[in-house]
C-alpha atoms as a PDB file:
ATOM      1  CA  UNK A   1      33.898  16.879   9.934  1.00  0.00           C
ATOM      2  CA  UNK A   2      32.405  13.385   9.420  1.00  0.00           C
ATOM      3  CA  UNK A   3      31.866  12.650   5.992  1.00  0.00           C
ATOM      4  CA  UNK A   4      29.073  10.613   5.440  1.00  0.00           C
ATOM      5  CA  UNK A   5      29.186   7.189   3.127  1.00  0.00           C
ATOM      6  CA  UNK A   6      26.411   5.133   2.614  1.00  0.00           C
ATOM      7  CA  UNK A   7      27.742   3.062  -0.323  1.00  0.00           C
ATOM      8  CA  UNK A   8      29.059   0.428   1.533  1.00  0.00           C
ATOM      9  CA  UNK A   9      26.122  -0.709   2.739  1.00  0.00           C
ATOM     10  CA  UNK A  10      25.286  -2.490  -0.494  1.00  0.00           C
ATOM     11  CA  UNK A  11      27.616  -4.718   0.279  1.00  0.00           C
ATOM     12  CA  UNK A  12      25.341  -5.769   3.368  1.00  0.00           C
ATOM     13  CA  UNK A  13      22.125  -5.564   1.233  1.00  0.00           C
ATOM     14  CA  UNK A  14      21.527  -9.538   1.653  1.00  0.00           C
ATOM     15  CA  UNK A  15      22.059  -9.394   5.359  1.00  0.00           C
ATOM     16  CA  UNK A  16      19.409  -6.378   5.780  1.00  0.00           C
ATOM     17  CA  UNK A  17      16.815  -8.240   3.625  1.00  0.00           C
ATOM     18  CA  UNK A  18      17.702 -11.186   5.875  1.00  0.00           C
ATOM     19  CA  UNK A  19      17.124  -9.198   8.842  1.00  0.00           C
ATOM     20  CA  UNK A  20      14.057  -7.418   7.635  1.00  0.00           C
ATOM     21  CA  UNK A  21      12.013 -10.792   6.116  1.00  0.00           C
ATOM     22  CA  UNK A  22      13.008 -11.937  10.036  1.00  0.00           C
ATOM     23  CA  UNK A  23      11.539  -8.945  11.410  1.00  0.00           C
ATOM     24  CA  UNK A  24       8.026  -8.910   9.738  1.00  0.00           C
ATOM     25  CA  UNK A  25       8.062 -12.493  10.313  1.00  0.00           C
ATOM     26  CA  UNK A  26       8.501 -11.852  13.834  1.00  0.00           C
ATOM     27  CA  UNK A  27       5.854  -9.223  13.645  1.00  0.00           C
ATOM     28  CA  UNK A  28       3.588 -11.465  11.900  1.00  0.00           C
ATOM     29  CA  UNK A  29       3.760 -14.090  14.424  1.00  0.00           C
ATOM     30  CA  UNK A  30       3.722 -11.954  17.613  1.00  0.00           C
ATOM     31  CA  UNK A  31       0.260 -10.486  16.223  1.00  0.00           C
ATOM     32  CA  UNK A  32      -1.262 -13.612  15.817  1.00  0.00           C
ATOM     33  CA  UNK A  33      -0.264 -14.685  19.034  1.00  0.00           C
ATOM     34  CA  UNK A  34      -1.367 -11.427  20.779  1.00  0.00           C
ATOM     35  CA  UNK A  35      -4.664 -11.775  19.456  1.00  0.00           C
ATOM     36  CA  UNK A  36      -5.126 -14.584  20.237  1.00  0.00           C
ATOM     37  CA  UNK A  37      -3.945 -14.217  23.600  1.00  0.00           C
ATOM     38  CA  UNK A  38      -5.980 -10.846  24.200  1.00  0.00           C
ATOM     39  CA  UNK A  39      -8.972 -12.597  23.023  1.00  0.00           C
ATOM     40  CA  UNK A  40      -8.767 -15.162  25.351  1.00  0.00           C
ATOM     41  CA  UNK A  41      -8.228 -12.516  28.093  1.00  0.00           C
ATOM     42  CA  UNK A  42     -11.019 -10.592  26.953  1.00  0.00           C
ATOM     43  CA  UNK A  43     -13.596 -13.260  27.222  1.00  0.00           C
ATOM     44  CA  UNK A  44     -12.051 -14.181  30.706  1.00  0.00           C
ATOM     45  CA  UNK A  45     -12.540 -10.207  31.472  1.00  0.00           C
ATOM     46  CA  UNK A  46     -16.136 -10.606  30.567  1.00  0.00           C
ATOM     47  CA  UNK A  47     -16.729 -13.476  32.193  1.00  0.00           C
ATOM     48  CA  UNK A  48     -19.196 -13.803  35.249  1.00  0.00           C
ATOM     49  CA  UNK A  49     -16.828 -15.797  36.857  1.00  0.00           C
ATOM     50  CA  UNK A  50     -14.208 -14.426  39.298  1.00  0.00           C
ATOM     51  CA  UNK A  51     -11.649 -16.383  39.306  1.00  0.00           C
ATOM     52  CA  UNK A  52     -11.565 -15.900  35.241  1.00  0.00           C
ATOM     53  CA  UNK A  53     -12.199 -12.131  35.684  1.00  0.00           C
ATOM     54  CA  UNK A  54      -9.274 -11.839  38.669  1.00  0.00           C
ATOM     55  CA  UNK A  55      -6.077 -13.947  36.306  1.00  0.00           C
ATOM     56  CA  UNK A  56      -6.880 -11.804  33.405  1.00  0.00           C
ATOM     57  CA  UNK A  57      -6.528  -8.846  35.178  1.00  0.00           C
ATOM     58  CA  UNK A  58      -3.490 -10.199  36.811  1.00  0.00           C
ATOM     59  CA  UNK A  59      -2.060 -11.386  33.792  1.00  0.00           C
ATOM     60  CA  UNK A  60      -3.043  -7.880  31.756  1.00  0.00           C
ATOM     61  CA  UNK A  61      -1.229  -5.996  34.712  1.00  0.00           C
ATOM     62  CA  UNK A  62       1.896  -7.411  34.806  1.00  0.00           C
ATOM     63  CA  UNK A  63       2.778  -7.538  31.228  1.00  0.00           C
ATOM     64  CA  UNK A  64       1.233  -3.466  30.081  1.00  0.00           C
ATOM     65  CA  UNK A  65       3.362  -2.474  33.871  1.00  0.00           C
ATOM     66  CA  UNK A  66       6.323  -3.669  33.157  1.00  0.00           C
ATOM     67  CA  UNK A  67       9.024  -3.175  30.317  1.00  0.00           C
ATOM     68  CA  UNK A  68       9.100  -5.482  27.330  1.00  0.00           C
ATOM     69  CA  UNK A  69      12.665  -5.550  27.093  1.00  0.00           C
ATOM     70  CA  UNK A  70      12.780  -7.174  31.133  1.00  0.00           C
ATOM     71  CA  UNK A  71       9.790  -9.747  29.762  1.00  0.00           C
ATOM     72  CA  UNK A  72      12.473 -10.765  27.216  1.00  0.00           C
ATOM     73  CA  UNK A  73      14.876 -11.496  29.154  1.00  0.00           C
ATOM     74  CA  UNK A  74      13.170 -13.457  31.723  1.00  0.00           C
ATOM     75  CA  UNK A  75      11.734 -15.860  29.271  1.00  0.00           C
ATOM     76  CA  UNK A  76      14.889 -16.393  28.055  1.00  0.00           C
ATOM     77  CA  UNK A  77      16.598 -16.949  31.153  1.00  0.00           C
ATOM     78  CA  UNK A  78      14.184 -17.510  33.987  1.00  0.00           C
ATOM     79  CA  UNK A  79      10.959 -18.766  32.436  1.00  0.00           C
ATOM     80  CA  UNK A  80      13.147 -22.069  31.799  1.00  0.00           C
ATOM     81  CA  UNK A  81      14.729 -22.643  34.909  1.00  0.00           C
ATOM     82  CA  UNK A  82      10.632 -22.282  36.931  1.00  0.00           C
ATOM     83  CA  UNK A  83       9.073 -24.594  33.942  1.00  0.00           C
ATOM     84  CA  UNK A  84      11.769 -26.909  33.369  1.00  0.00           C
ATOM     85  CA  UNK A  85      11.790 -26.366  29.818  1.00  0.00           C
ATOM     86  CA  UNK A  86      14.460 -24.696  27.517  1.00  0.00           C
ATOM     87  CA  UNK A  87      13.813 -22.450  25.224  1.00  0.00           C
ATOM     88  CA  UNK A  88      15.612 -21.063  22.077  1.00  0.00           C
ATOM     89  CA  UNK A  89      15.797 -17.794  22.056  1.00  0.00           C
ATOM     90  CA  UNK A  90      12.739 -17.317  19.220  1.00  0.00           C
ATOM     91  CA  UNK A  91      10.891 -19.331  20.737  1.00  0.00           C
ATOM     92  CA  UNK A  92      11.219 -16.964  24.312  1.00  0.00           C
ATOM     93  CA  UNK A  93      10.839 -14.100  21.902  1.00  0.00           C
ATOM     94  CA  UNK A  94       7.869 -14.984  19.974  1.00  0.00           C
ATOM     95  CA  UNK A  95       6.102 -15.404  23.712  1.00  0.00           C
ATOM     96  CA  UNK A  96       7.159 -12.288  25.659  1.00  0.00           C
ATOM     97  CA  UNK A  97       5.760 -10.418  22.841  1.00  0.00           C
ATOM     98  CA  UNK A  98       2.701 -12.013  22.405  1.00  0.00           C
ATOM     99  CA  UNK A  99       1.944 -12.282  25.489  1.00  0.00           C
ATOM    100  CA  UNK A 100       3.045  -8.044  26.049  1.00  0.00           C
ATOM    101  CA  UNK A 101       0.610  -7.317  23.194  1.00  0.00           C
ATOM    102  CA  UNK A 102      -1.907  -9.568  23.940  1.00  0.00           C
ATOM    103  CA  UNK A 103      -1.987  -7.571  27.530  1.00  0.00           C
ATOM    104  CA  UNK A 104      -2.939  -4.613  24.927  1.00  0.00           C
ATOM    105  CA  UNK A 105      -4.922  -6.523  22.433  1.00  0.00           C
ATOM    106  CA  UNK A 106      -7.060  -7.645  25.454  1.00  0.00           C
ATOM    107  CA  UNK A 107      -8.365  -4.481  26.445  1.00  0.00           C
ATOM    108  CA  UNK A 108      -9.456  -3.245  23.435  1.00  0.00           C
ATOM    109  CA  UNK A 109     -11.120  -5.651  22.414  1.00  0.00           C
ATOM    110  CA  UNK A 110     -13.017  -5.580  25.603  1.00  0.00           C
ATOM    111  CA  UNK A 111     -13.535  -2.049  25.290  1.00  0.00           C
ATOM    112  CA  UNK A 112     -15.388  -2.366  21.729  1.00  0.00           C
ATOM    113  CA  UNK A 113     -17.318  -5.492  22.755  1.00  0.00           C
ATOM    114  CA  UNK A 114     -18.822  -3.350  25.876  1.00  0.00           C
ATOM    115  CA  UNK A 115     -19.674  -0.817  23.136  1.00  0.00           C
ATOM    116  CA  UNK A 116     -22.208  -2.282  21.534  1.00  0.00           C
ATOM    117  CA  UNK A 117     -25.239  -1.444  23.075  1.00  0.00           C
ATOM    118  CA  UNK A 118     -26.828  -3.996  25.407  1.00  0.00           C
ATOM    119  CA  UNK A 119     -30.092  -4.099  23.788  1.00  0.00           C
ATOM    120  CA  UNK A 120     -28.414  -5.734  20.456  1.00  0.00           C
ATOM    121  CA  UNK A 121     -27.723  -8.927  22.890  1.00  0.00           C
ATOM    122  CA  UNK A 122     -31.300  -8.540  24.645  1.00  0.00           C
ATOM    123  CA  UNK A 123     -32.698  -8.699  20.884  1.00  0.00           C
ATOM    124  CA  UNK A 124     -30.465 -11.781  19.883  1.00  0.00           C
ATOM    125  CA  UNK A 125     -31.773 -13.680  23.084  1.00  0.00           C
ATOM    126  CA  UNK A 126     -35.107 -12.201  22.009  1.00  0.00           C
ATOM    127  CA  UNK A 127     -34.248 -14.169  18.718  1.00  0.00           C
ATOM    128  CA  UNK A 128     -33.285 -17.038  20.592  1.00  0.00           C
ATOM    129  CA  UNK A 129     -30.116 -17.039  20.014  1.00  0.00           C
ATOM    130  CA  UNK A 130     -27.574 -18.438  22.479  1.00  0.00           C
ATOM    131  CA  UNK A 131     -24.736 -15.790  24.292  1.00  0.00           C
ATOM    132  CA  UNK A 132     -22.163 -17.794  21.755  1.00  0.00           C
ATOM    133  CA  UNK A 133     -24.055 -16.973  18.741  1.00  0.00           C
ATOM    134  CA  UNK A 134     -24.813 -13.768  19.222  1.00  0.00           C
ATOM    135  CA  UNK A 135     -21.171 -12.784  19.830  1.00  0.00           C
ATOM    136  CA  UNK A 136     -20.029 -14.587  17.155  1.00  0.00           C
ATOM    137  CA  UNK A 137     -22.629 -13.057  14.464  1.00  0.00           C
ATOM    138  CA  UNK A 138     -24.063  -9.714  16.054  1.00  0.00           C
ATOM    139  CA  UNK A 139     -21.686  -8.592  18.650  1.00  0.00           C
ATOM    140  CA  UNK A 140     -18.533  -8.785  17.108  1.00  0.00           C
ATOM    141  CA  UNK A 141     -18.982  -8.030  13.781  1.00  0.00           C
ATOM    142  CA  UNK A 142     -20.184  -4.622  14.939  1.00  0.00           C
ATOM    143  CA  UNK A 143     -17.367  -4.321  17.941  1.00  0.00           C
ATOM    144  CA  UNK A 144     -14.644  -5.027  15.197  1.00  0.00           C
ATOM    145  CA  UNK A 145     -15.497  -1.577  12.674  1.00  0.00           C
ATOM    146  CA  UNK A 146     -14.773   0.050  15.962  1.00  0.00           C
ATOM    147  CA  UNK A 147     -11.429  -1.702  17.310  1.00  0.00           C
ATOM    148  CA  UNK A 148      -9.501  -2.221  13.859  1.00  0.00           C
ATOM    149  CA  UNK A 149      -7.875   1.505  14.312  1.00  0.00           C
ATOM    150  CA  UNK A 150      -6.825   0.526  17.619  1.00  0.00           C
ATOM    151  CA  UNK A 151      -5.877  -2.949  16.887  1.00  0.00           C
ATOM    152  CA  UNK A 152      -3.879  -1.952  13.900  1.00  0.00           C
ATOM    153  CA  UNK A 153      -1.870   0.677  16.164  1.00  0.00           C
ATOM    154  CA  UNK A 154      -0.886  -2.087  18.814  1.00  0.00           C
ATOM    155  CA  UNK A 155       0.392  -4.068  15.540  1.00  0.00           C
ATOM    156  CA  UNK A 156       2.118  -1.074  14.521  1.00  0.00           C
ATOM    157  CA  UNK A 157       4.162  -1.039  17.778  1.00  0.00           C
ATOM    158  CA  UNK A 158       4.620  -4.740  17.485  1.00  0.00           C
ATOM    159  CA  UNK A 159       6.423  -4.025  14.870  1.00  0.00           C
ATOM    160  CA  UNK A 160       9.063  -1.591  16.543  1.00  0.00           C
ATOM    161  CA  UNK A 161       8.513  -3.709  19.456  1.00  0.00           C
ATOM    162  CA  UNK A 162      10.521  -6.816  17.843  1.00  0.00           C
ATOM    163  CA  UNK A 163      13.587  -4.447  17.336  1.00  0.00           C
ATOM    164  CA  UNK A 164      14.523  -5.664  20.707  1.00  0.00           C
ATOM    165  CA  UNK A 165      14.464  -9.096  20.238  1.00  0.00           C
ATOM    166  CA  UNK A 166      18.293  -8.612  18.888  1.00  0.00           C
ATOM    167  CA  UNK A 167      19.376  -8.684  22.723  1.00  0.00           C
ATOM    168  CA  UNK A 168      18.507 -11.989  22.777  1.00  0.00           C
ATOM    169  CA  UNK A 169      20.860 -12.679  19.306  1.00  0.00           C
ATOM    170  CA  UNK A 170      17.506 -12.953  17.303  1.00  0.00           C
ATOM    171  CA  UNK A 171      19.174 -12.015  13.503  1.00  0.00           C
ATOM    172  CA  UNK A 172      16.418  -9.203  12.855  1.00  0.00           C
ATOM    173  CA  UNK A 173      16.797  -6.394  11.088  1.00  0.00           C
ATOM    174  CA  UNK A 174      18.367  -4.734  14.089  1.00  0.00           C
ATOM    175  CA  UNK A 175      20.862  -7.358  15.018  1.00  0.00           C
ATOM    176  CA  UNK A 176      21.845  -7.600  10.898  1.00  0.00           C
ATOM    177  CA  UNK A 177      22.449  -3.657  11.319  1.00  0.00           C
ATOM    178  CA  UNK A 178      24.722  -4.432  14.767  1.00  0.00           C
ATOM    179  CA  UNK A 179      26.944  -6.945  12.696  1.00  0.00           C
ATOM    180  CA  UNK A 180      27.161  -4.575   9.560  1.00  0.00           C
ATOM    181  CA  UNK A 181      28.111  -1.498  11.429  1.00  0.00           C
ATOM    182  CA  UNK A 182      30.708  -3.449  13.465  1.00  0.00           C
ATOM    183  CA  UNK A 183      32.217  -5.501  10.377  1.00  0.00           C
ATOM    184  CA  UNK A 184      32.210  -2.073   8.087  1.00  0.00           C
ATOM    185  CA  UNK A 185      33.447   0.475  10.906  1.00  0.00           C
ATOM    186  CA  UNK A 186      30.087   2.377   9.558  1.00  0.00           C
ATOM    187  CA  UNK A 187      27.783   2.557  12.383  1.00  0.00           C
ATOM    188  CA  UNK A 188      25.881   6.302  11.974  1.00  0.00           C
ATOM    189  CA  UNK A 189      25.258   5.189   7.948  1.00  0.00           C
ATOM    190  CA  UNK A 190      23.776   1.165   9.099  1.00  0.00           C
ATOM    191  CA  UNK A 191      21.619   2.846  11.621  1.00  0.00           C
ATOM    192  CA  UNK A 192      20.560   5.533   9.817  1.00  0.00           C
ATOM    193  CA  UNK A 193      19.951   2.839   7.210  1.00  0.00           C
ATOM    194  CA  UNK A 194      18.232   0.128   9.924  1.00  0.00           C
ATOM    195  CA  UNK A 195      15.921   3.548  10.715  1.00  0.00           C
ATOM    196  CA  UNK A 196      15.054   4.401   7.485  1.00  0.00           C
ATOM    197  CA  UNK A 197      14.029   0.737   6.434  1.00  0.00           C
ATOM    198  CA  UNK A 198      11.606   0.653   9.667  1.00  0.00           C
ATOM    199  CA  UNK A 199      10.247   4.318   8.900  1.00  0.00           C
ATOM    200  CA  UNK A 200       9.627   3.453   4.751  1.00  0.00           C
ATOM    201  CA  UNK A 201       7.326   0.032   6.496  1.00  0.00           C
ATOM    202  CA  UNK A 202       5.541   1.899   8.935  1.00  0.00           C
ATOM    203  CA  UNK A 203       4.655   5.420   8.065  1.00  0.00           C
ATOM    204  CA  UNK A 204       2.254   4.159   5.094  1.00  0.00           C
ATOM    205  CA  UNK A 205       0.562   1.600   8.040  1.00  0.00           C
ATOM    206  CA  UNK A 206       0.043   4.910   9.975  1.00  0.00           C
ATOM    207  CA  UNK A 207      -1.328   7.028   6.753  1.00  0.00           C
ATOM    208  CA  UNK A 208      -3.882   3.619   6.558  1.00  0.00           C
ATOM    209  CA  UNK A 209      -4.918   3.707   9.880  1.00  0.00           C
ATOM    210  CA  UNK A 210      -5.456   7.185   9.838  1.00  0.00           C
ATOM    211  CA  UNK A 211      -7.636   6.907   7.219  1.00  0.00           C
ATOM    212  CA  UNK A 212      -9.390   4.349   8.207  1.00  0.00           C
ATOM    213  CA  UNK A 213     -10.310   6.298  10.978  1.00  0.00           C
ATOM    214  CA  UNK A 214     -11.507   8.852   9.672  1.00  0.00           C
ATOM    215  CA  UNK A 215     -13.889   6.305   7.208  1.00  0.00           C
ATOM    216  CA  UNK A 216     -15.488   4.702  10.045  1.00  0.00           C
ATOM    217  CA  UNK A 217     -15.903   7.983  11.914  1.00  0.00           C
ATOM    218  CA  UNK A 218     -17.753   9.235   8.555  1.00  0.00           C
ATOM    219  CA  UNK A 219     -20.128   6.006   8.577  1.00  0.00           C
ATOM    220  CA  UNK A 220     -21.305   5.985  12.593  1.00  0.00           C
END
């Protein structure tokens, strides 16, 4: 029977912490970039333009159809041999997965801006406010009570979704675990550990979004 022993992974403690400061940087900076990339696509989905309203489809398609991990790798490899320009492997990283949860990002924020009931921009033109103004201080304000659940779930699943950044040799918390279990001939007790570290970070995220749920449900 295997016998279980977990006390050698103190001696990897600095490497984890290494791994796990890379990881919610990496989360960090893939949610900024996703929001900012699914806000520009939402706009463009809104806009009365074609052209606008046909690549943000496009682009929204491709990345929620196909598999992050395959976006990864062609960024890494492929992306620089069409553009001309190298790429480090963060660098590829940090833009597949923006640009996979900005595909995400984009539709719901969409979906809550088409919420809000047309007369509220009737009454801001009414007002005479400008389209620009009235989605920057009626529109949205309202549309964002009803998208932070979802928006906090897609950042939630950024979060698992940089685990696979460590195919690209990103040192995350992931890859840390892959050199620890290799170097210590422990690999059951560093990914039980690597597992553990992800669930102790995300299940209170999920106990806040849950609640916040059930808040704004309370206050419509």
């Amino acid at each position: 029977m295997y016998e279980w022993d977990f006390s050698i992974l103190w001696n990897y403690r600095w490497l984890f912490l290494e791994g796990l400061g890379i990881t919610i940087a990496f989360t960090a900076a893939t949610v900024l970039g996703g929001l900012a990339v699914g806000m520009t696509a939402a706009f463009c989905l809104l806009s009365p333009f074609r052209i606008l309203r046909a690549t943000a489809l496009a682009f929204i398609e491709v990345f929620r159809c196909t598999p992050v991990l395959v976006q990864l790798i062609w960024c890494y490899y492929a992306l620089p041999m069409i553009s001309g320009i190298e790429m480090t492997p963060v660098t590829a990283s940090v833009l597949a997965l923006s640009c996979y949860g900005g595909s995400f990002y984009a539709e719901i924020i969409r979906g809550g801006i088409v919420s809000i009931d047309r007369g509220q921009s009737e009454a801001a033109a009414a007002l005479g406010m400008t389209p620009a103004l009235a989605m920057r201080r009626i529109i949205l304000p309202q549309a964002l009570r009803r998208m932070l659940p979802a928006l906090m779930n897609q950042s939630i699943l950024q979060f698992k979704n940089t685990s696979l950044v460590s195919v690209l040799a990103v040192p995350d918390l992931v890859y840390q675990g892959q050199i620890a279990a290799h170097d210590s001939f422990r690999p059951l007790e560093t990914y039980t550990a690597v597992a553990v570290s992800y669930f102790m970070i995300l299940f209170p995220l999920t106990l806040l979004v849950r609640h916040l749920e059930r808040r704004l449900g309370k206050s419509e």
